[in-house]
C-alpha atoms as a PDB file:
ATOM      1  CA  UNK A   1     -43.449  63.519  96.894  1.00  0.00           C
ATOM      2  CA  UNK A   2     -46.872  61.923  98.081  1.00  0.00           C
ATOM      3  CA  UNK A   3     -47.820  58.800  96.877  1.00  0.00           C
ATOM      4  CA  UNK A   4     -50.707  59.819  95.007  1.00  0.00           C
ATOM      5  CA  UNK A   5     -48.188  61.763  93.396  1.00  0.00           C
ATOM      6  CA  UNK A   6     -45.865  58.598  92.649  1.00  0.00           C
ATOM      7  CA  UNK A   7     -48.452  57.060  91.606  1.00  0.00           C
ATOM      8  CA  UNK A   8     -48.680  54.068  88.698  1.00  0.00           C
ATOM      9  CA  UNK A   9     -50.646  57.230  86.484  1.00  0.00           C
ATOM     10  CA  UNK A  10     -47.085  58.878  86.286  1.00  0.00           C
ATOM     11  CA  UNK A  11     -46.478  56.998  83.031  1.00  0.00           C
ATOM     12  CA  UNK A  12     -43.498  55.304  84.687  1.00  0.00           C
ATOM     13  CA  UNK A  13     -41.681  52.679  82.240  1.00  0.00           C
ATOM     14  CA  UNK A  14     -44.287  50.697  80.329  1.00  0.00           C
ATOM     15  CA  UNK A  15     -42.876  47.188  81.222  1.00  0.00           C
ATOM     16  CA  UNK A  16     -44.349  43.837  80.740  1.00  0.00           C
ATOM     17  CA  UNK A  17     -42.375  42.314  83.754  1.00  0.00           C
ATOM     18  CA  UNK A  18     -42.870  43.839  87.220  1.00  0.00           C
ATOM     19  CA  UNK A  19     -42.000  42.576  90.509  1.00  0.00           C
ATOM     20  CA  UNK A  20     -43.668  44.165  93.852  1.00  0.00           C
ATOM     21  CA  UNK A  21     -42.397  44.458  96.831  1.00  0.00           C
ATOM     22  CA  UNK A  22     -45.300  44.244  99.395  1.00  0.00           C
ATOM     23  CA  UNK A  23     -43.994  46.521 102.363  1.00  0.00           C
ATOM     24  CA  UNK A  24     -40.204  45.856 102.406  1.00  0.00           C
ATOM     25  CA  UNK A  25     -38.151  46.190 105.390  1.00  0.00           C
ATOM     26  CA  UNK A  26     -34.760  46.632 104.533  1.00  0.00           C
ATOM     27  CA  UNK A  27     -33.177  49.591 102.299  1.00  0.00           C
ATOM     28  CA  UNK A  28     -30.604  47.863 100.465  1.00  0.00           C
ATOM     29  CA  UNK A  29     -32.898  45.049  99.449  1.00  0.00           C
ATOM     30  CA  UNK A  30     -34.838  47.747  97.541  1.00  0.00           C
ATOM     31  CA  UNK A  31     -32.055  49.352  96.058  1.00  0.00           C
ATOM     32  CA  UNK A  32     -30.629  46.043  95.182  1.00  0.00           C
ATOM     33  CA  UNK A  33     -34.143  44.768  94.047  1.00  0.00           C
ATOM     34  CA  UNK A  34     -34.394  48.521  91.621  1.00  0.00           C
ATOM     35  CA  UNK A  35     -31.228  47.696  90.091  1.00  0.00           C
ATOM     36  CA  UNK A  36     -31.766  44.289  89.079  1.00  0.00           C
ATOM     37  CA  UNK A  37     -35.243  45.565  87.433  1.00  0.00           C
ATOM     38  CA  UNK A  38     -33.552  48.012  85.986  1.00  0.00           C
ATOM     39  CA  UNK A  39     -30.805  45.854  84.141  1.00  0.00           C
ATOM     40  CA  UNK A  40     -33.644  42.965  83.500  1.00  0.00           C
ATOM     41  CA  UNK A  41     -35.856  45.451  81.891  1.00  0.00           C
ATOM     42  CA  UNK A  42     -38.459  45.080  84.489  1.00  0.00           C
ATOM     43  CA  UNK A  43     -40.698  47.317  86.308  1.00  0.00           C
ATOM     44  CA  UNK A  44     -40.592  48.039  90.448  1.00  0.00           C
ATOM     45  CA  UNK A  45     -43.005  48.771  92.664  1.00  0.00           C
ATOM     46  CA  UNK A  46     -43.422  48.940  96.203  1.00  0.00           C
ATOM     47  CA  UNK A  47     -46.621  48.740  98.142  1.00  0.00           C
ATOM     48  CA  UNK A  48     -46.510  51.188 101.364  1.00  0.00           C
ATOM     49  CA  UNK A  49     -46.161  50.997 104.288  1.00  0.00           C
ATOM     50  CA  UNK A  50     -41.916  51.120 103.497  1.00  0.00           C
ATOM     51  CA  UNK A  51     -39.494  50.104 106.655  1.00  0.00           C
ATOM     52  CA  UNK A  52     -37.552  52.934 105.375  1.00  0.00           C
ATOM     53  CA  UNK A  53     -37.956  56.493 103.657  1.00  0.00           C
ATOM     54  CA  UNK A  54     -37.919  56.118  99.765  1.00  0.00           C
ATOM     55  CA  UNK A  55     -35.178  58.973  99.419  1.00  0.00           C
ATOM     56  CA  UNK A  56     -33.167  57.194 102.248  1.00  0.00           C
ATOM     57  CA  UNK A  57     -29.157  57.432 100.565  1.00  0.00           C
ATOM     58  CA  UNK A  58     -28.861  53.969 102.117  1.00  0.00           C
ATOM     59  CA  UNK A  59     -31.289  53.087  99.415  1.00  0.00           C
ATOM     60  CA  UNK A  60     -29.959  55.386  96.830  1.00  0.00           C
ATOM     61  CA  UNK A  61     -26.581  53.653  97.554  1.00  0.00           C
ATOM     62  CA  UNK A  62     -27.805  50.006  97.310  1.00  0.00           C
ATOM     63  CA  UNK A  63     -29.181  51.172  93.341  1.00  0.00           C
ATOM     64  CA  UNK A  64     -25.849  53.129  92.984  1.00  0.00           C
ATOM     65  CA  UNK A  65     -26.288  56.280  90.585  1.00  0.00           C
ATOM     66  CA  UNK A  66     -28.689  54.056  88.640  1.00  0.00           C
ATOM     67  CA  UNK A  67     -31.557  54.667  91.336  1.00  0.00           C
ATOM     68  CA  UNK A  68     -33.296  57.722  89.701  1.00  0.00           C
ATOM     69  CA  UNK A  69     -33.553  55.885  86.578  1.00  0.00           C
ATOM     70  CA  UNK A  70     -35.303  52.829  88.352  1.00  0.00           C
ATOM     71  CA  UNK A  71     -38.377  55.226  89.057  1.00  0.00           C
ATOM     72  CA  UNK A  72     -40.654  52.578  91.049  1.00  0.00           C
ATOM     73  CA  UNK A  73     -43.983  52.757  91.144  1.00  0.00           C
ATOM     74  CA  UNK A  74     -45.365  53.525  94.586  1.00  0.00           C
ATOM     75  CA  UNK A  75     -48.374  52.009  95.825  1.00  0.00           C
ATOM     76  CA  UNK A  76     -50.530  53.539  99.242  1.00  0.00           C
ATOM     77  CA  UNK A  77     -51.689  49.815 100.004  1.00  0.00           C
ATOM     78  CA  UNK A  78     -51.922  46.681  98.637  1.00  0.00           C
ATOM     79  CA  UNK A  79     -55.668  47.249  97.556  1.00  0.00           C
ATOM     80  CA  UNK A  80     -54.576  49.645  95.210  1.00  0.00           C
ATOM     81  CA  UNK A  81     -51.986  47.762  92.897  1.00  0.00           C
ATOM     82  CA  UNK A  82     -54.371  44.197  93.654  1.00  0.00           C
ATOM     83  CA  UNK A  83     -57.470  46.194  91.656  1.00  0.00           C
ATOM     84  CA  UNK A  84     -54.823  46.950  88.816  1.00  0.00           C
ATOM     85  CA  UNK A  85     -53.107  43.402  88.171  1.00  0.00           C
ATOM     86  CA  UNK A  86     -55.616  42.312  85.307  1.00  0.00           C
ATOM     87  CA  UNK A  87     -54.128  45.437  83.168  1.00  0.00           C
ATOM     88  CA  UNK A  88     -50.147  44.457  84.691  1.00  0.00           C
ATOM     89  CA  UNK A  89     -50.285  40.957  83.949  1.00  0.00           C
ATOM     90  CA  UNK A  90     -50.294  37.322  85.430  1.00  0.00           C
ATOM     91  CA  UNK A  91     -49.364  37.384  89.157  1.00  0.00           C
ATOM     92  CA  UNK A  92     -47.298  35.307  90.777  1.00  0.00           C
ATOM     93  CA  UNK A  93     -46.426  35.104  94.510  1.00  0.00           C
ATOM     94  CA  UNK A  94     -43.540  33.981  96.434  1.00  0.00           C
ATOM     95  CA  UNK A  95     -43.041  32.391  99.541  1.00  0.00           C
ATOM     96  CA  UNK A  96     -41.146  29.680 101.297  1.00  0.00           C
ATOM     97  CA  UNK A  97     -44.172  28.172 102.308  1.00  0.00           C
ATOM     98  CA  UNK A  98     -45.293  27.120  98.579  1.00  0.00           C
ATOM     99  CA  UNK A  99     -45.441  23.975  97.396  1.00  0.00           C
ATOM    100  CA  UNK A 100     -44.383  24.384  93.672  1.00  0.00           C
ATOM    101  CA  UNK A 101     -41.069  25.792  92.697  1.00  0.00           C
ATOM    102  CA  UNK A 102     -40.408  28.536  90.972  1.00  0.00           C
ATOM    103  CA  UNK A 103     -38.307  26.885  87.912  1.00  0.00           C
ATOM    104  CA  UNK A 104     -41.925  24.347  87.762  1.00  0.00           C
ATOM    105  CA  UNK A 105     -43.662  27.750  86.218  1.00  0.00           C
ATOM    106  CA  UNK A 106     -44.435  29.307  83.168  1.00  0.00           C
ATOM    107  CA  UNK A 107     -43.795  32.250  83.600  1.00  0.00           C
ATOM    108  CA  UNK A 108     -46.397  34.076  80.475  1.00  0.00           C
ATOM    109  CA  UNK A 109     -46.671  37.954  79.004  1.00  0.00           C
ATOM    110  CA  UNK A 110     -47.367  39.792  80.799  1.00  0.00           C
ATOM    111  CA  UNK A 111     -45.720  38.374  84.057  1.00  0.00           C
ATOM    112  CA  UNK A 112     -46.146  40.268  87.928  1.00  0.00           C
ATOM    113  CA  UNK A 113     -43.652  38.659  90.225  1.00  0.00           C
ATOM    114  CA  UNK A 114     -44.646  39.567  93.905  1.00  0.00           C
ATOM    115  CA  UNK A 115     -42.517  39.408  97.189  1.00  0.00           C
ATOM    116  CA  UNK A 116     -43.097  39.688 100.519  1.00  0.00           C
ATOM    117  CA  UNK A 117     -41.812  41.608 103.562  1.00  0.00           C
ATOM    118  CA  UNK A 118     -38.155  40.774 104.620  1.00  0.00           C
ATOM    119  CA  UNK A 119     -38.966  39.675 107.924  1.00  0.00           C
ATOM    120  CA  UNK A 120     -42.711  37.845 107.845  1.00  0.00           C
ATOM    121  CA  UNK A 121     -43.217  37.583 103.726  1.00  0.00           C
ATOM    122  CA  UNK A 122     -46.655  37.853 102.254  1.00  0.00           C
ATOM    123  CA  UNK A 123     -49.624  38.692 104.082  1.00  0.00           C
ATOM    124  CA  UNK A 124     -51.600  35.848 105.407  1.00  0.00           C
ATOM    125  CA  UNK A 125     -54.632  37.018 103.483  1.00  0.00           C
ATOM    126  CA  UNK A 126     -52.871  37.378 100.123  1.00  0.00           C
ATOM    127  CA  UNK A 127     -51.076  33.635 100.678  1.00  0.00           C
ATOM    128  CA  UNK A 128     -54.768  32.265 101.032  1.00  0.00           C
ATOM    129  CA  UNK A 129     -56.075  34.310  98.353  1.00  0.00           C
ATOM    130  CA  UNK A 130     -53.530  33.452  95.659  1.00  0.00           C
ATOM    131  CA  UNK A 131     -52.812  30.030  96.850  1.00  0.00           C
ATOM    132  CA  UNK A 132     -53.357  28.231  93.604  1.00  0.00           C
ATOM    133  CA  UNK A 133     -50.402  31.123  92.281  1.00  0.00           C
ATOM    134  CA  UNK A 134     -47.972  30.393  95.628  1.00  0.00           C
ATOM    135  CA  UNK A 135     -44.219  29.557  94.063  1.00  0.00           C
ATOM    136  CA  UNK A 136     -40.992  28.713  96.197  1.00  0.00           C
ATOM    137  CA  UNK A 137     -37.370  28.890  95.544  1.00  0.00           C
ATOM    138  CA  UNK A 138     -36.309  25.319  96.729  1.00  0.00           C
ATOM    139  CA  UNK A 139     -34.018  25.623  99.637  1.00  0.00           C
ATOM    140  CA  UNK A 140     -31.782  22.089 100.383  1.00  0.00           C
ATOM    141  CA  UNK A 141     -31.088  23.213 104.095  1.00  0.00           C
ATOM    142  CA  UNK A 142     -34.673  22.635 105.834  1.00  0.00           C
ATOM    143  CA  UNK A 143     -33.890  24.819 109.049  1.00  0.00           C
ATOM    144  CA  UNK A 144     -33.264  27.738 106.669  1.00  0.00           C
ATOM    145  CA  UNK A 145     -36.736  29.900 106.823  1.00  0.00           C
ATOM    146  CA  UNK A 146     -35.968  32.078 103.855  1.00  0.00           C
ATOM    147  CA  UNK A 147     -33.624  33.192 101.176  1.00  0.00           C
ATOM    148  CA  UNK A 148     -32.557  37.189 101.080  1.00  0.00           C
ATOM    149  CA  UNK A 149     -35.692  39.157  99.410  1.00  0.00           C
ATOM    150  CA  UNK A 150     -32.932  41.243  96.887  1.00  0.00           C
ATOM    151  CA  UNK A 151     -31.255  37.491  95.833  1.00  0.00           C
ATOM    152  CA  UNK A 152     -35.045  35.908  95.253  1.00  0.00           C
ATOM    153  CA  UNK A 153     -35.907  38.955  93.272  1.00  0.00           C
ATOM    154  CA  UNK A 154     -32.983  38.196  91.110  1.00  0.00           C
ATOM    155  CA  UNK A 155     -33.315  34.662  90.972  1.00  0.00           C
ATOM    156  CA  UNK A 156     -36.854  34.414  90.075  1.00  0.00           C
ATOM    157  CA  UNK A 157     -36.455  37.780  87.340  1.00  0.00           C
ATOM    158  CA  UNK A 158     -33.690  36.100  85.279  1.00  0.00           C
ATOM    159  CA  UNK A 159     -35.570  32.407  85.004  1.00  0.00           C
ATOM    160  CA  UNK A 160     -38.675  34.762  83.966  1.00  0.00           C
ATOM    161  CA  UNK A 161     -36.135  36.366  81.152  1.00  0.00           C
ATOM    162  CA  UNK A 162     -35.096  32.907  80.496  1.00  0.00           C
ATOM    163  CA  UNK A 163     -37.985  31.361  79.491  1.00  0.00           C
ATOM    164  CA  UNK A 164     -38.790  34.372  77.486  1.00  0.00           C
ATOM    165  CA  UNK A 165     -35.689  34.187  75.726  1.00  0.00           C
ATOM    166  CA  UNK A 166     -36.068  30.435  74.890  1.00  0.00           C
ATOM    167  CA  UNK A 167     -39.880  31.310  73.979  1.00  0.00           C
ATOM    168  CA  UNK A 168     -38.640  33.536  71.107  1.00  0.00           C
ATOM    169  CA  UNK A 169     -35.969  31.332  70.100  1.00  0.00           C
ATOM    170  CA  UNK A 170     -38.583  28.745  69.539  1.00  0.00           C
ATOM    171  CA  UNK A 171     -36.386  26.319  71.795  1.00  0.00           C
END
């Protein structure tokens, strides 16, 4: 299926949580990544080029059976899915290079959590143009560049659901 085919206009699940995976690398990261979304509720989508084929089984393994039911949105560039945040929600982008951790957030309705590639992260051009939105997961070890993208995606989705969860409890 094309990507204009795949595209966000499929009516895909109408979620107000989505995290984006800006040209990932590594299969089982995705799968991984489409599972958690699935479970948290939470809309994927991946911004081409992909270091792998979407119907790769390596993929379809790392989301288990659940993988046709995580239906991510597919993207042709990141142009396309930058001109459509205002209508997904407020952005927020990751990288180890931030200076304000994630937990230091608030993460609001609608939320857009947005990852990098495995190997580099974010595009230099997106890090400067969402600076003032940059968020890190604090890492104690400082020779350790970066955390595994399918763990941050988790991470970062649950403390999103938590605050959400505490936000209705009135706590």
């Amino acid at each position: 299926m094309s990507a204009a085919a795949r595209s966000p206009a499929d009516g895909g699940r109408d979620a107000d949580l989505h995290v984006v995976l800006v040209h990932p690398e590594i299969h089982g990261n995705t799968g991984s990544s489409g599972r958690t979304c699935l479970a948290a509720g939470a809309q994927l989508h991946l911004v081409e080029p992909l270091g792998f084929e979407i119907d790769d089984a390596r993929v379809k393994r790392a989301g288990l059976d659940y993988w046709p039911r995580v239906n991510p949105r597919i993207w042709p560039d990141w142009d396309s899915i930058e001109a459509r945040l205002p209508e997904l929600g407020a952005p927020y982008f990751f990288s180890s290079e931030a200076g304000i951790d994630f937990w230091d957030a608030a993460f609001v309705d609608p939320t857009v959590l947005v990852f990098g590639r495995e190997s580099v992260g974010l595009p230099p051009e997106i890090l400067e143009r969402y600076a003032n939105r940059l968020l890190r997961l604090p890492m104690l070890d400082p020779q350790l560049r970066s955390l595994n993208l399918a763990n941050s995606v988790a991470i970062v989705l649950y403390e999103a659901l938590r605050q959400r969860r505490r936000e209705r409890e009135g706590a």
